[in-house]
N, C-alpha and C. Protein backbone atom coordinates (compact mmCIF):
# COMPACT_ATOMS: atom_id res chain seq x y z
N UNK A 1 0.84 -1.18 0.00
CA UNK A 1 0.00 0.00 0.00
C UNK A 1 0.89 1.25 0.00
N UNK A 2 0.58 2.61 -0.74
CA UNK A 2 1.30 3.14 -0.97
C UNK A 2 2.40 3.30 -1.40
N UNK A 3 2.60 2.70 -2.47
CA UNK A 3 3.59 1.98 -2.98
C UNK A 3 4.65 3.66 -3.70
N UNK A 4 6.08 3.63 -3.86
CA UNK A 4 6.72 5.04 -4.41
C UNK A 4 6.29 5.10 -5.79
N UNK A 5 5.99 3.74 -6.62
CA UNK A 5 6.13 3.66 -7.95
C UNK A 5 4.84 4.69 -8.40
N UNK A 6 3.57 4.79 -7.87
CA UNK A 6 2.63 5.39 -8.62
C UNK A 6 1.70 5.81 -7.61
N UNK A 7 2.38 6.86 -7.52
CA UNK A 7 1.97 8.37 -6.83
C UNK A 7 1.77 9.32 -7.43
N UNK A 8 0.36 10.26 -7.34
CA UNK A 8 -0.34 11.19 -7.97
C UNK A 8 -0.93 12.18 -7.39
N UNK A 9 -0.69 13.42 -8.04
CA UNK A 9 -1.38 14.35 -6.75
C UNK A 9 -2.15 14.79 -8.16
N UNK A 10 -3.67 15.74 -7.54
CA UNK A 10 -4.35 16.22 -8.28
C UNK A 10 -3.82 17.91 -8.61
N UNK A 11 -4.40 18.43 -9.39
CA UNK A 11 -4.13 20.16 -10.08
C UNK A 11 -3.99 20.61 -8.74
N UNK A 12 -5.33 20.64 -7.95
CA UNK A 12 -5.48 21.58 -6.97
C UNK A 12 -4.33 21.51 -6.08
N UNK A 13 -3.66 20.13 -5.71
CA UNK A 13 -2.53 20.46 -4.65
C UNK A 13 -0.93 20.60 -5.48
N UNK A 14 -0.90 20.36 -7.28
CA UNK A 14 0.30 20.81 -7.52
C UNK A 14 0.22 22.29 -7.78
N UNK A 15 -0.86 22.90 -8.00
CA UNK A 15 -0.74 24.37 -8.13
C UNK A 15 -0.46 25.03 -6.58
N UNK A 16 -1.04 24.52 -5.98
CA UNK A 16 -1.46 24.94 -4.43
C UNK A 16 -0.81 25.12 -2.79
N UNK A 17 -0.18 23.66 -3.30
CA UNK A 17 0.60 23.24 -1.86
C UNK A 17 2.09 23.07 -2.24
N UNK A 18 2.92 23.83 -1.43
CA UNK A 18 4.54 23.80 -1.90
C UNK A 18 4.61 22.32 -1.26
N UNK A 19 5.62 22.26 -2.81
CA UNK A 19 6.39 20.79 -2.97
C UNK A 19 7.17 20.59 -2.24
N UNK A 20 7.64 20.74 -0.86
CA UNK A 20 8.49 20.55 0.02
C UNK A 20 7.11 20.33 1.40
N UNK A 21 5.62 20.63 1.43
CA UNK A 21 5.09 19.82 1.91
C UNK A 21 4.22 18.57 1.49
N UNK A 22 3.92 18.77 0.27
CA UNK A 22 3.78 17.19 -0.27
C UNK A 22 4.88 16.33 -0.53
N UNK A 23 6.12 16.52 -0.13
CA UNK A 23 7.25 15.90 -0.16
C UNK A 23 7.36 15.29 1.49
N UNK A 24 6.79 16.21 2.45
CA UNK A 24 6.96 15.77 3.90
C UNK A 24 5.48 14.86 4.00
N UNK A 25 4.78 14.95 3.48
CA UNK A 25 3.42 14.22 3.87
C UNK A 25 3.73 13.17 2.88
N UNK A 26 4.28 12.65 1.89
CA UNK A 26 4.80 11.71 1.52
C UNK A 26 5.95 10.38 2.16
N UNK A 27 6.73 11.51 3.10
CA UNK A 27 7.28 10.88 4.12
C UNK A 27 7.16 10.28 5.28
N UNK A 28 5.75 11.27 5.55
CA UNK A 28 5.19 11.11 6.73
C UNK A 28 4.72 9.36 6.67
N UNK A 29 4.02 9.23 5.79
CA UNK A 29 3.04 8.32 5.20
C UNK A 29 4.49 6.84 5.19
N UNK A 30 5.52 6.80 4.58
CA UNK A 30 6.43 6.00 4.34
C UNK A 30 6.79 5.80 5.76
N UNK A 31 7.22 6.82 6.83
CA UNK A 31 7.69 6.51 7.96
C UNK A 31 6.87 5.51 8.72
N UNK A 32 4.91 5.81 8.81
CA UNK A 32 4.37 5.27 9.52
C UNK A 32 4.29 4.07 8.89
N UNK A 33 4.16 3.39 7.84
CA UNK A 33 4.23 2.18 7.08
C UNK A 33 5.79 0.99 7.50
N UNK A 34 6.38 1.68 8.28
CA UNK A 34 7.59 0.85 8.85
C UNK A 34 7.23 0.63 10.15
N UNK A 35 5.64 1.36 10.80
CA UNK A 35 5.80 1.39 12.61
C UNK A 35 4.48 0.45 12.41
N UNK A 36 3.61 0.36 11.63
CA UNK A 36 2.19 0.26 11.97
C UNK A 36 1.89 0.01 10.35
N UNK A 37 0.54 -1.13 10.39
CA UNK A 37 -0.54 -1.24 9.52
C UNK A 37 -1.03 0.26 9.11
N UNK A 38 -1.37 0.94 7.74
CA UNK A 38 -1.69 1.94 7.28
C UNK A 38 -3.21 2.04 6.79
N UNK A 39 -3.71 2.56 7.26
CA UNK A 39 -5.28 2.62 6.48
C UNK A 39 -4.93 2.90 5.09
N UNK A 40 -6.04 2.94 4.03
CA UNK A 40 -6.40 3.60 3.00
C UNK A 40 -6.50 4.84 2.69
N UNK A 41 -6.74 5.43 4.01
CA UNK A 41 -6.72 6.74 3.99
C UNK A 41 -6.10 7.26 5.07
N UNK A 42 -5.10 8.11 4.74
CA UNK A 42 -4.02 9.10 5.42
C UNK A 42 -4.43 10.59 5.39
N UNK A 43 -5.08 11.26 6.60
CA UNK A 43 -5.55 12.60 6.33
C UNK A 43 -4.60 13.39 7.19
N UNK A 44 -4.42 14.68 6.58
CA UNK A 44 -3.56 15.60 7.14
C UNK A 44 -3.64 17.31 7.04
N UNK A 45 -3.78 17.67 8.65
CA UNK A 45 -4.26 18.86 8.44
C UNK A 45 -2.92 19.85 8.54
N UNK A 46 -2.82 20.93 8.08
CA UNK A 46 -1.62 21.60 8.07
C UNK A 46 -2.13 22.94 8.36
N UNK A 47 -1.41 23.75 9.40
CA UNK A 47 -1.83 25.02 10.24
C UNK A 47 -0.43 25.59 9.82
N UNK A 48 -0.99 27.22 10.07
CA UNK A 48 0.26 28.05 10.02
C UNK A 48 0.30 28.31 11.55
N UNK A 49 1.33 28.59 12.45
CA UNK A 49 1.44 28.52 13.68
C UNK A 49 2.08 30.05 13.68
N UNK A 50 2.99 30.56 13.18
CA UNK A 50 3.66 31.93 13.02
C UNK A 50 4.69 31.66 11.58
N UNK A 51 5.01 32.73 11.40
CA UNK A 51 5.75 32.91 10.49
C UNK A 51 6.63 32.12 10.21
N UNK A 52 7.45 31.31 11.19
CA UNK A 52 8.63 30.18 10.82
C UNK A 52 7.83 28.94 11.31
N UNK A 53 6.79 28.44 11.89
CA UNK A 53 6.54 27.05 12.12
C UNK A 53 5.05 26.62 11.74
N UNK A 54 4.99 25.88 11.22
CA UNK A 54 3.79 24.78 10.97
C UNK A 54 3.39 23.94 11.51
N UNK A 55 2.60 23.23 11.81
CA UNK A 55 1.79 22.21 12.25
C UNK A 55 0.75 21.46 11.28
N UNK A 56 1.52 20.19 11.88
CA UNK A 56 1.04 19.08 10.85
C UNK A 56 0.21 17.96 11.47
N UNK A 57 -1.07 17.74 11.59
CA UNK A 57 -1.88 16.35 12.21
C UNK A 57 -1.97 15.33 11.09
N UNK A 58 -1.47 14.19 11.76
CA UNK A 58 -1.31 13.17 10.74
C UNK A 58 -2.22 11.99 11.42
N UNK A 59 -3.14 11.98 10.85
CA UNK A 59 -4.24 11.11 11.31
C UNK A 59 -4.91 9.59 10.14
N UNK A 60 -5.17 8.58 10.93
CA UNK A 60 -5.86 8.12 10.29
C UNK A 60 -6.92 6.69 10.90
N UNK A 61 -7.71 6.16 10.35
CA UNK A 61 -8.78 5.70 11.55
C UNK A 61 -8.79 4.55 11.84
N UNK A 62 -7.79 3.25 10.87
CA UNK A 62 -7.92 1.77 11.32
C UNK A 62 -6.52 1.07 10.97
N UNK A 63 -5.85 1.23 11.50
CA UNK A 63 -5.68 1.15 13.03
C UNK A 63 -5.86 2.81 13.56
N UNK A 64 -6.41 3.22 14.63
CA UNK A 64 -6.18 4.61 14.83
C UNK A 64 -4.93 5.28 15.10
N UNK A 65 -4.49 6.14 14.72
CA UNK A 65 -3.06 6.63 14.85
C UNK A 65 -3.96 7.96 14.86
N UNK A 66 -3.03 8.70 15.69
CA UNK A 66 -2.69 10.86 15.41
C UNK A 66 -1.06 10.74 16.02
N UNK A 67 -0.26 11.82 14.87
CA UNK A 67 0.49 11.95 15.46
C UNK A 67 0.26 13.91 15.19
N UNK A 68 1.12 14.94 15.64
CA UNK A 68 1.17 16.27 15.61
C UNK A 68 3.12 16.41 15.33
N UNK A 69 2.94 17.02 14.09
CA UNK A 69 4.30 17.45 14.08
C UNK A 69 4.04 18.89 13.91
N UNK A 70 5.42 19.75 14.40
CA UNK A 70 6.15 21.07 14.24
C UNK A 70 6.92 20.77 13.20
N UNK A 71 6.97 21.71 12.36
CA UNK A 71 8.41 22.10 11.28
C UNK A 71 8.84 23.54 11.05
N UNK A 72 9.69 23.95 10.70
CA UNK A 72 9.98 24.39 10.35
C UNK A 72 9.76 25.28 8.58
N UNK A 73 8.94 26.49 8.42
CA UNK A 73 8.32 27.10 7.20
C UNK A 73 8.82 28.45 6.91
N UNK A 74 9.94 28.32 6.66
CA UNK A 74 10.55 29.82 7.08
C UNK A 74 9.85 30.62 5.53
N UNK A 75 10.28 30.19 4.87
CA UNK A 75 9.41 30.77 3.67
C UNK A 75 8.33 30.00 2.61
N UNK A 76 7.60 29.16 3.70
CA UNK A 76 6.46 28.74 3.35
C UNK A 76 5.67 29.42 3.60
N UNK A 77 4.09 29.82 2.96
CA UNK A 77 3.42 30.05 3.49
C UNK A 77 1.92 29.83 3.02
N UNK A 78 1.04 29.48 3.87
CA UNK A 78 -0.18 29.33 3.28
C UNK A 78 -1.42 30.18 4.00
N UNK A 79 -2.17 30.32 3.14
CA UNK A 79 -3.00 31.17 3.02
C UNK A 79 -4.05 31.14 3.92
N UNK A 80 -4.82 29.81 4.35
CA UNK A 80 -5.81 29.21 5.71
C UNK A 80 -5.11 27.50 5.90
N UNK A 81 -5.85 27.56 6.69
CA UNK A 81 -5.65 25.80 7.14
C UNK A 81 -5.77 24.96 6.05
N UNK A 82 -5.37 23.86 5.45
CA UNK A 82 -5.64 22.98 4.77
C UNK A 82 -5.62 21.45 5.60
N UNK A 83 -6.55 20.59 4.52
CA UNK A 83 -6.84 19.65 5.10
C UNK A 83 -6.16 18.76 3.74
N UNK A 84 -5.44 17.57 3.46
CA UNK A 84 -5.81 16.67 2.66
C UNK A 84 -5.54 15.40 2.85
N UNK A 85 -6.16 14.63 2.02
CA UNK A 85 -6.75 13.23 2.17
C UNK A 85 -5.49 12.78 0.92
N UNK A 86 -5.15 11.69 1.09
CA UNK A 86 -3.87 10.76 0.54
C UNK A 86 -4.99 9.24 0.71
N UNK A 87 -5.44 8.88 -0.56
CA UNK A 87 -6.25 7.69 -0.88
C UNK A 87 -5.16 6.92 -1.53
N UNK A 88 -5.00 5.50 -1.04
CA UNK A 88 -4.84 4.35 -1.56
C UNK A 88 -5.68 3.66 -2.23
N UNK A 89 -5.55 3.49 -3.72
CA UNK A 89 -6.88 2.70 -4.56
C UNK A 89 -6.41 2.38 -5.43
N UNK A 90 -6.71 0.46 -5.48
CA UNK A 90 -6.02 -0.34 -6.56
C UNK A 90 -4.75 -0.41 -6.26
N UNK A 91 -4.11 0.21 -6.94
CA UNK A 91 -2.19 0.00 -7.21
C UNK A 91 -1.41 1.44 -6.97
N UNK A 92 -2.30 2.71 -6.73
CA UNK A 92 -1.76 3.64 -6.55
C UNK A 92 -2.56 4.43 -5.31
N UNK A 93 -1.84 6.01 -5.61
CA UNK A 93 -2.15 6.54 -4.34
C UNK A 93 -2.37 7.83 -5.33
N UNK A 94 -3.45 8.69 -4.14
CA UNK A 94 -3.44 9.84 -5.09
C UNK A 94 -3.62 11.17 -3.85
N UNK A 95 -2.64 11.78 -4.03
CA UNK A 95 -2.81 13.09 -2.93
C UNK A 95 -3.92 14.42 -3.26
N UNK A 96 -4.57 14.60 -2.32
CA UNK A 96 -5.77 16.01 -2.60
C UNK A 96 -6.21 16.56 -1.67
N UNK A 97 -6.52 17.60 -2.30
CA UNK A 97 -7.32 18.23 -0.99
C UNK A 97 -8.52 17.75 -1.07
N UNK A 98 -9.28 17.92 0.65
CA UNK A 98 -10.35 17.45 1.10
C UNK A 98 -11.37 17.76 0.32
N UNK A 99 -11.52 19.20 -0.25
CA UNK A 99 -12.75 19.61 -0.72
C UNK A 99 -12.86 18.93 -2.52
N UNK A 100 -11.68 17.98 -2.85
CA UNK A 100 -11.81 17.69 -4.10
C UNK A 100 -11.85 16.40 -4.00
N UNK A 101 -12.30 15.64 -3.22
CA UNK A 101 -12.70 14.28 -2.52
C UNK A 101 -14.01 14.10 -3.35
């Protein structure tokens, strides 16, 4: 599940979301797949906290996991909260935001 070979994100998050956090929520997702069984669905909310740090909830519901990370966004920045959903289906995976679910 979640395999590196065929991974896809939709318009809305390659126009949208800097590639250095769909690069960490990609990781995120690989790290927990070495600790724990992975649902199908990997959701993740991302907050601006101040100007240099972010917050990341990495949630998902069977097995239940949350974890909360801090990073570092020195010149990231986003505009409101985002939410997105990382679906496993069939042979691939496809990253999006919630509202394009």
């Amino acid at each position: 599940m979640f395999n590196k070979e065929k991974r896809y994100i939709t318009k809305g998050v390659n126009e949208n979301l800097d590639i250095r956090l769909q690069i960490r929520i990609w990781n995120l997702i690989d790290g927990l797949k070495e600790l724990m069984e992975v649902d199908y669905l990997q959701i993740f909310r991302i907050s601006q906290i101040n100007k240099s740090r972010m917050e990341i909830i990495h949630k998902q519901e069977i097995p239940e996991y949350k974890a909360i990370y801090e990073i570092d966004s020195q010149d990231i920045v986003l505009e409101s909260d985002v939410k997105i959903y990382v679906i496993f289906e069939n042979d691939y995976s496809v990253m999006m935001f919630a509202e394009e679910y």
